[in-house]
PDB file of N, CA and C in Angstrom:
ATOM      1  N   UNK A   1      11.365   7.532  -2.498  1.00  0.00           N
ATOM      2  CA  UNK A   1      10.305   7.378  -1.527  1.00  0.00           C
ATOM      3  C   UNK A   1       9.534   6.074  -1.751  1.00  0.00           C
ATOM      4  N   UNK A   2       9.428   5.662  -2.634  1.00  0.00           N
ATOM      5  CA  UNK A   2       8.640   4.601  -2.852  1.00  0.00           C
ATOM      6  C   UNK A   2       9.498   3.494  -2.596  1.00  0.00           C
ATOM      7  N   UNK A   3      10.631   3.220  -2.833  1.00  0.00           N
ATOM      8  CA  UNK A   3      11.491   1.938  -2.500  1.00  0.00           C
ATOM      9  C   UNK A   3      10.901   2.101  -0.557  1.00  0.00           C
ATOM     10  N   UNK A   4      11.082   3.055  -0.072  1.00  0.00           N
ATOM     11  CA  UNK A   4      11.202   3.403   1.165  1.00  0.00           C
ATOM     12  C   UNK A   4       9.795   3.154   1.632  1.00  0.00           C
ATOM     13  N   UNK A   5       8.564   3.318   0.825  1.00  0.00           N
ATOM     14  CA  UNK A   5       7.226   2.637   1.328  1.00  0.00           C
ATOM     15  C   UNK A   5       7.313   1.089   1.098  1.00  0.00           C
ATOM     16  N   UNK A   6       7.930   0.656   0.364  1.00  0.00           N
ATOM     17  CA  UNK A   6       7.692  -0.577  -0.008  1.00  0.00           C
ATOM     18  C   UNK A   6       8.231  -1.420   1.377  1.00  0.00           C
ATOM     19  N   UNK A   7       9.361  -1.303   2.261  1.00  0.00           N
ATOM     20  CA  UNK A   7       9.791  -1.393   3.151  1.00  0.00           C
ATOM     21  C   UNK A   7       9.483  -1.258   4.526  1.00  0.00           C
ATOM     22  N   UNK A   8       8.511  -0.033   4.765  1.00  0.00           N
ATOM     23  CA  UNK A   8       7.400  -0.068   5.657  1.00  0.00           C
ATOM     24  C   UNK A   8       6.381  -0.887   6.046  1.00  0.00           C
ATOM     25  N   UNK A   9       5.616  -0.897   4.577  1.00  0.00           N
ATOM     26  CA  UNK A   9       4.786  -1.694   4.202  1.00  0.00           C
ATOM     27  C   UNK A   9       5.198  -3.807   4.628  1.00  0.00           C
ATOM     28  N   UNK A  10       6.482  -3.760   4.251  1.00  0.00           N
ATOM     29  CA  UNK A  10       6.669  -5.331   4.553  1.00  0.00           C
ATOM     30  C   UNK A  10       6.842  -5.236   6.030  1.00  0.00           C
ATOM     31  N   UNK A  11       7.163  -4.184   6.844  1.00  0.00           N
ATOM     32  CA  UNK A  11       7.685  -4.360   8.020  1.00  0.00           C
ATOM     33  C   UNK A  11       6.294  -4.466   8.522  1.00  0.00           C
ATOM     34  N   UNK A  12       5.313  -3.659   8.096  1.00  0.00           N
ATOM     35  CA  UNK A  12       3.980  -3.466   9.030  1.00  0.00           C
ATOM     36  C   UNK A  12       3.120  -5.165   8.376  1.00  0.00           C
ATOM     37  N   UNK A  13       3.287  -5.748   8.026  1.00  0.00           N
ATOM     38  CA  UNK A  13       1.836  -6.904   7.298  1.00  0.00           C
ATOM     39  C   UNK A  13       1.784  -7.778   7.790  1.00  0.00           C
ATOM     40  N   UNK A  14       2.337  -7.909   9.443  1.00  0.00           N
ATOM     41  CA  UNK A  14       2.131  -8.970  10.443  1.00  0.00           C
ATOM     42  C   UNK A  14       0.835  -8.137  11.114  1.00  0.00           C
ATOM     43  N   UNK A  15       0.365  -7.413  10.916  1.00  0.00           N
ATOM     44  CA  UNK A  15      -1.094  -6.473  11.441  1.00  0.00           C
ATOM     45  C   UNK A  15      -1.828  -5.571  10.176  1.00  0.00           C
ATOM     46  N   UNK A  16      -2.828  -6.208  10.041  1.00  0.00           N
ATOM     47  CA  UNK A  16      -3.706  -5.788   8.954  1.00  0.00           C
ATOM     48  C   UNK A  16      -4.300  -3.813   9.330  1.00  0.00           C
ATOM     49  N   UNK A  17      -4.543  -3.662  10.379  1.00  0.00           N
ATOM     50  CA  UNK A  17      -4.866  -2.342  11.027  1.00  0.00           C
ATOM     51  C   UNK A  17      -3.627  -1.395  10.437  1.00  0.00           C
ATOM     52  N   UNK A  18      -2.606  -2.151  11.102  1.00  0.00           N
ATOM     53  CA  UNK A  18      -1.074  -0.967  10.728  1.00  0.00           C
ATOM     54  C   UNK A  18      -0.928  -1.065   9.439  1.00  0.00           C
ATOM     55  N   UNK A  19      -0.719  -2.309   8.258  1.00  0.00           N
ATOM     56  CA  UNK A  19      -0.524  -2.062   7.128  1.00  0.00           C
ATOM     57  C   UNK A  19      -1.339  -1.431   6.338  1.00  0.00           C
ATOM     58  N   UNK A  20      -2.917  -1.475   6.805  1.00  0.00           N
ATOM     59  CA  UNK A  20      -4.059  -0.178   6.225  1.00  0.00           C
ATOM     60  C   UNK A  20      -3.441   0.937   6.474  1.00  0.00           C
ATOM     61  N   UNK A  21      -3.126   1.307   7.485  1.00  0.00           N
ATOM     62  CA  UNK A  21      -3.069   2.907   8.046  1.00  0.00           C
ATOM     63  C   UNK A  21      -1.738   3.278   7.134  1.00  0.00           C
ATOM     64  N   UNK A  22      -0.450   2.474   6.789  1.00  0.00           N
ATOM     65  CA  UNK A  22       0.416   2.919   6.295  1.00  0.00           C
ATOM     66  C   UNK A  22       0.809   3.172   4.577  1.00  0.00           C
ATOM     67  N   UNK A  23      -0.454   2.416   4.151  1.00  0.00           N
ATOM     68  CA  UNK A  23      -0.540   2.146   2.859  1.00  0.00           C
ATOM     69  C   UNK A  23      -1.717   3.551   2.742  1.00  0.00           C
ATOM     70  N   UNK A  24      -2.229   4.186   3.024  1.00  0.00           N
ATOM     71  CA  UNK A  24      -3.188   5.252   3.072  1.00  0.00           C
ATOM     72  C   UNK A  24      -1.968   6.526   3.535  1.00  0.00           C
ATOM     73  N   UNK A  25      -1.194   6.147   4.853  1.00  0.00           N
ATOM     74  CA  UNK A  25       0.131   7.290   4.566  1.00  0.00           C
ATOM     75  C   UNK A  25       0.710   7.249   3.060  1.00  0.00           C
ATOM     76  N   UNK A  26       1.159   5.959   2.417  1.00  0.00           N
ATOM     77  CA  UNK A  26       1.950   5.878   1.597  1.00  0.00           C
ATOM     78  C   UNK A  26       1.584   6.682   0.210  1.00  0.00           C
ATOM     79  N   UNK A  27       0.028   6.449  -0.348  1.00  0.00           N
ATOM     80  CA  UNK A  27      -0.769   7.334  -0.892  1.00  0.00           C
ATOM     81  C   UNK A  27      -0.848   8.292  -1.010  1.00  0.00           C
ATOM     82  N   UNK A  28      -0.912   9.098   0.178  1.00  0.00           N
ATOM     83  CA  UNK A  28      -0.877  10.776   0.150  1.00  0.00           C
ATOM     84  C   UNK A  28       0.447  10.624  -0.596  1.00  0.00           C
ATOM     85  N   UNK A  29       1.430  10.126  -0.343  1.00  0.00           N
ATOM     86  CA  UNK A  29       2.637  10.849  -0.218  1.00  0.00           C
ATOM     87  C   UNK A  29       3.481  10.927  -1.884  1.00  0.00           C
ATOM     88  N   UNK A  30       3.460   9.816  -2.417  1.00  0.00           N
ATOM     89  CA  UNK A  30       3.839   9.027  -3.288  1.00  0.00           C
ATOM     90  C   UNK A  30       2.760  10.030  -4.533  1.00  0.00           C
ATOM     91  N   UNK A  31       3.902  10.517  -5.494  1.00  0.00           N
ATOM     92  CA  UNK A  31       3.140  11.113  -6.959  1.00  0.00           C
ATOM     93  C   UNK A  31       2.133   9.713  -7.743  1.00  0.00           C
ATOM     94  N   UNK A  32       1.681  10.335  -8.342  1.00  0.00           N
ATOM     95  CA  UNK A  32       0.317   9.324  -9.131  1.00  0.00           C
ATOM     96  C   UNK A  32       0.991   7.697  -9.790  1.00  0.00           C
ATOM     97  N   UNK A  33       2.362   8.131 -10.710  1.00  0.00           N
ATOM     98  CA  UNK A  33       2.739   7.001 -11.113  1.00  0.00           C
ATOM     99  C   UNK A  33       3.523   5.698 -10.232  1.00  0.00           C
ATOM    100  N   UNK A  34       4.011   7.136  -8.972  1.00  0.00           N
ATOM    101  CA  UNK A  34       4.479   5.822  -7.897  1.00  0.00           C
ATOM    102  C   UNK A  34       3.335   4.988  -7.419  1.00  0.00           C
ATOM    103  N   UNK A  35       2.152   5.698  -7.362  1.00  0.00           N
ATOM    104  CA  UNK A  35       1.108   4.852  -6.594  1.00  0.00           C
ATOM    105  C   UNK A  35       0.677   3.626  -7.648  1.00  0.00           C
ATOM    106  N   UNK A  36       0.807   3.788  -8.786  1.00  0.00           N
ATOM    107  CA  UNK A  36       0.421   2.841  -9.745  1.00  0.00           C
ATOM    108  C   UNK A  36       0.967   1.459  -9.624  1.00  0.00           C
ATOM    109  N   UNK A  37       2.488   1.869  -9.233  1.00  0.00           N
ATOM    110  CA  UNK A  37       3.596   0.606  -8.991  1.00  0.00           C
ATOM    111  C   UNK A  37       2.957   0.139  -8.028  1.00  0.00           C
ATOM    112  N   UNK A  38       3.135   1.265  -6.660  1.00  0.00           N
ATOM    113  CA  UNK A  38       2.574   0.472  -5.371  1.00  0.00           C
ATOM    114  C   UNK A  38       1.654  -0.361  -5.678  1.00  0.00           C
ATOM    115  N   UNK A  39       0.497  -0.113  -6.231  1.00  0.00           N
ATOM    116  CA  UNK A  39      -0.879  -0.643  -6.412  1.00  0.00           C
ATOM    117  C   UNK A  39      -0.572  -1.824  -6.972  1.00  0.00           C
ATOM    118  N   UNK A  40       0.359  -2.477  -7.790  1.00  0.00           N
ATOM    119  CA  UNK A  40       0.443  -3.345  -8.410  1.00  0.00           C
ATOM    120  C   UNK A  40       2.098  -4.580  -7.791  1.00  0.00           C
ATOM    121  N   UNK A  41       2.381  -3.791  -6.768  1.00  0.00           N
ATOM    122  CA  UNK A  41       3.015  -4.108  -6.017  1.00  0.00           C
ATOM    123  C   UNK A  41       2.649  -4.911  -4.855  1.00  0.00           C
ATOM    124  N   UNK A  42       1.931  -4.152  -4.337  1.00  0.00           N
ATOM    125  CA  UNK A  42       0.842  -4.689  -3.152  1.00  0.00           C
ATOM    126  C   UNK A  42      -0.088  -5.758  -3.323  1.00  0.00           C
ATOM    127  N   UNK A  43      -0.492  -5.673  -4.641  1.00  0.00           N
ATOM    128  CA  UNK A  43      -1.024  -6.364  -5.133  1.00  0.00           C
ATOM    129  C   UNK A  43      -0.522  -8.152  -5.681  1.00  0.00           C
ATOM    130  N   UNK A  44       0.743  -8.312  -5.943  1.00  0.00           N
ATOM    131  CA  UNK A  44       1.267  -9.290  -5.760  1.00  0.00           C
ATOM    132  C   UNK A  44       1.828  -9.652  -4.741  1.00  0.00           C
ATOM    133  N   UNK A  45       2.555  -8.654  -3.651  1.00  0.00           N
ATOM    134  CA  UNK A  45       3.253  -8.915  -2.381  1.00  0.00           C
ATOM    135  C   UNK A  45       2.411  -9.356  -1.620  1.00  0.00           C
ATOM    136  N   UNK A  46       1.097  -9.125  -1.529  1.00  0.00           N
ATOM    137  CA  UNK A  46       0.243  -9.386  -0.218  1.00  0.00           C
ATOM    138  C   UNK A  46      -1.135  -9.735  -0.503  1.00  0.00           C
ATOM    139  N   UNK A  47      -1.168 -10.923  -1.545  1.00  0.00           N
ATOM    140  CA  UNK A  47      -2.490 -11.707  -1.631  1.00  0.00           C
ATOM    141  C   UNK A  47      -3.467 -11.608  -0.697  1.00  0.00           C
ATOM    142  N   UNK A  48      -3.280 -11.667   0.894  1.00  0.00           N
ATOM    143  CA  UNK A  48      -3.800 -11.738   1.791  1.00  0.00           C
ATOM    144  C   UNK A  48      -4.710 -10.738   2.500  1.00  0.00           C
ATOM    145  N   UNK A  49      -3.697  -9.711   1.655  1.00  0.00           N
ATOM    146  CA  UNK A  49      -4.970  -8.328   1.817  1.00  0.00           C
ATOM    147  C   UNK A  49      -5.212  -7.612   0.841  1.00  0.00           C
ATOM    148  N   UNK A  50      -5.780  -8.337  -0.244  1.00  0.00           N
ATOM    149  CA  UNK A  50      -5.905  -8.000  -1.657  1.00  0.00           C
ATOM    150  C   UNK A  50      -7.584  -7.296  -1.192  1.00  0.00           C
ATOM    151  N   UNK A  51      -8.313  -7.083  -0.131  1.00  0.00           N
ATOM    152  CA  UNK A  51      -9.724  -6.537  -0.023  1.00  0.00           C
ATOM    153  C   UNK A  51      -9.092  -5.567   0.793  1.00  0.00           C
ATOM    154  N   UNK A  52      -8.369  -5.356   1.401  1.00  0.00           N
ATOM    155  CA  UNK A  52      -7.479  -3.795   2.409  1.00  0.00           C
ATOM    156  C   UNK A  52      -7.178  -3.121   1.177  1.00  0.00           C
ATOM    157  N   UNK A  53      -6.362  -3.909   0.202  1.00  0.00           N
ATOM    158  CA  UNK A  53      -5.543  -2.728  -1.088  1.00  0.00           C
ATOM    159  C   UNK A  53      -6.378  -2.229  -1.988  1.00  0.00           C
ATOM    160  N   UNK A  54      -7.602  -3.342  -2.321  1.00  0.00           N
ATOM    161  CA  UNK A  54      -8.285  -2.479  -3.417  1.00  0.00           C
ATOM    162  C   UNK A  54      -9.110  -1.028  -2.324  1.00  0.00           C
ATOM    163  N   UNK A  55      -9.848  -1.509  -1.582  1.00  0.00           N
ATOM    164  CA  UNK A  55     -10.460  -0.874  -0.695  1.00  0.00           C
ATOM    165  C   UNK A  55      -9.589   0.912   0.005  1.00  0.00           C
ATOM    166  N   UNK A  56      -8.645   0.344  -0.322  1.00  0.00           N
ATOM    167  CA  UNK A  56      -8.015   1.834  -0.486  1.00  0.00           C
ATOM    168  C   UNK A  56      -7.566   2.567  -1.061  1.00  0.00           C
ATOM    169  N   UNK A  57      -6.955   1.605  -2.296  1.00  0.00           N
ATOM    170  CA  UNK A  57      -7.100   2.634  -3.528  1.00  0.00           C
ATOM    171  C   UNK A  57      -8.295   2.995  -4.162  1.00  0.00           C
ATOM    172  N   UNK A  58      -9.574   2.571  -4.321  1.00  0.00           N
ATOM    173  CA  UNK A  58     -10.561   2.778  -4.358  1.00  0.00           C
ATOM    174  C   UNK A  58     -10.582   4.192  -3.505  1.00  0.00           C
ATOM    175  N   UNK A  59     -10.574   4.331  -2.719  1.00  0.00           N
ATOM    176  CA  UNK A  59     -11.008   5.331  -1.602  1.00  0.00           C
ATOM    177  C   UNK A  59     -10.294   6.847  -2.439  1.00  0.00           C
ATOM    178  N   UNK A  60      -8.452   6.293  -2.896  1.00  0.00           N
ATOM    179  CA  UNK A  60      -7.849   7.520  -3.214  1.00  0.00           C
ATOM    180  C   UNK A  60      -7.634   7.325  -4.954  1.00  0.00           C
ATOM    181  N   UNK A  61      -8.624   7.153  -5.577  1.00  0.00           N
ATOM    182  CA  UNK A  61      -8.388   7.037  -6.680  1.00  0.00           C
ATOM    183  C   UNK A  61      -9.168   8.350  -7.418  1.00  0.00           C
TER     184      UNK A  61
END
């Protein structure tokens, strides 16, 4: 599942709205240590919305 968010996630980050909303799906879904990767995933993949990623893991932390 998580290879499979990671893939979403690149498809959606031409729109900051959709890649919020899918990275907050991805969360629920994804056990604690997948979210860790994500988090640190996202976190290098997408400099650009490094205030969307903290801002939502914040939210589900």
């Amino acid at each position: 599942m998580f290879e499979y968010t990671k893939q979403i996630l690149q498809k959606v980050s031409f729109d900051r709205n959709l890649f919020r909303k899918e990275l907050i799906k991805a969360i629920r879904i994804l056990k604690k240590e997948e979210r860790l990767m994500l988090k640190a995933w996202c976190v290098s993949s997408f400099a650009a919305y490094s205030d969307v990623i903290v801002d939502v893991f914040r939210k589900f932390s």
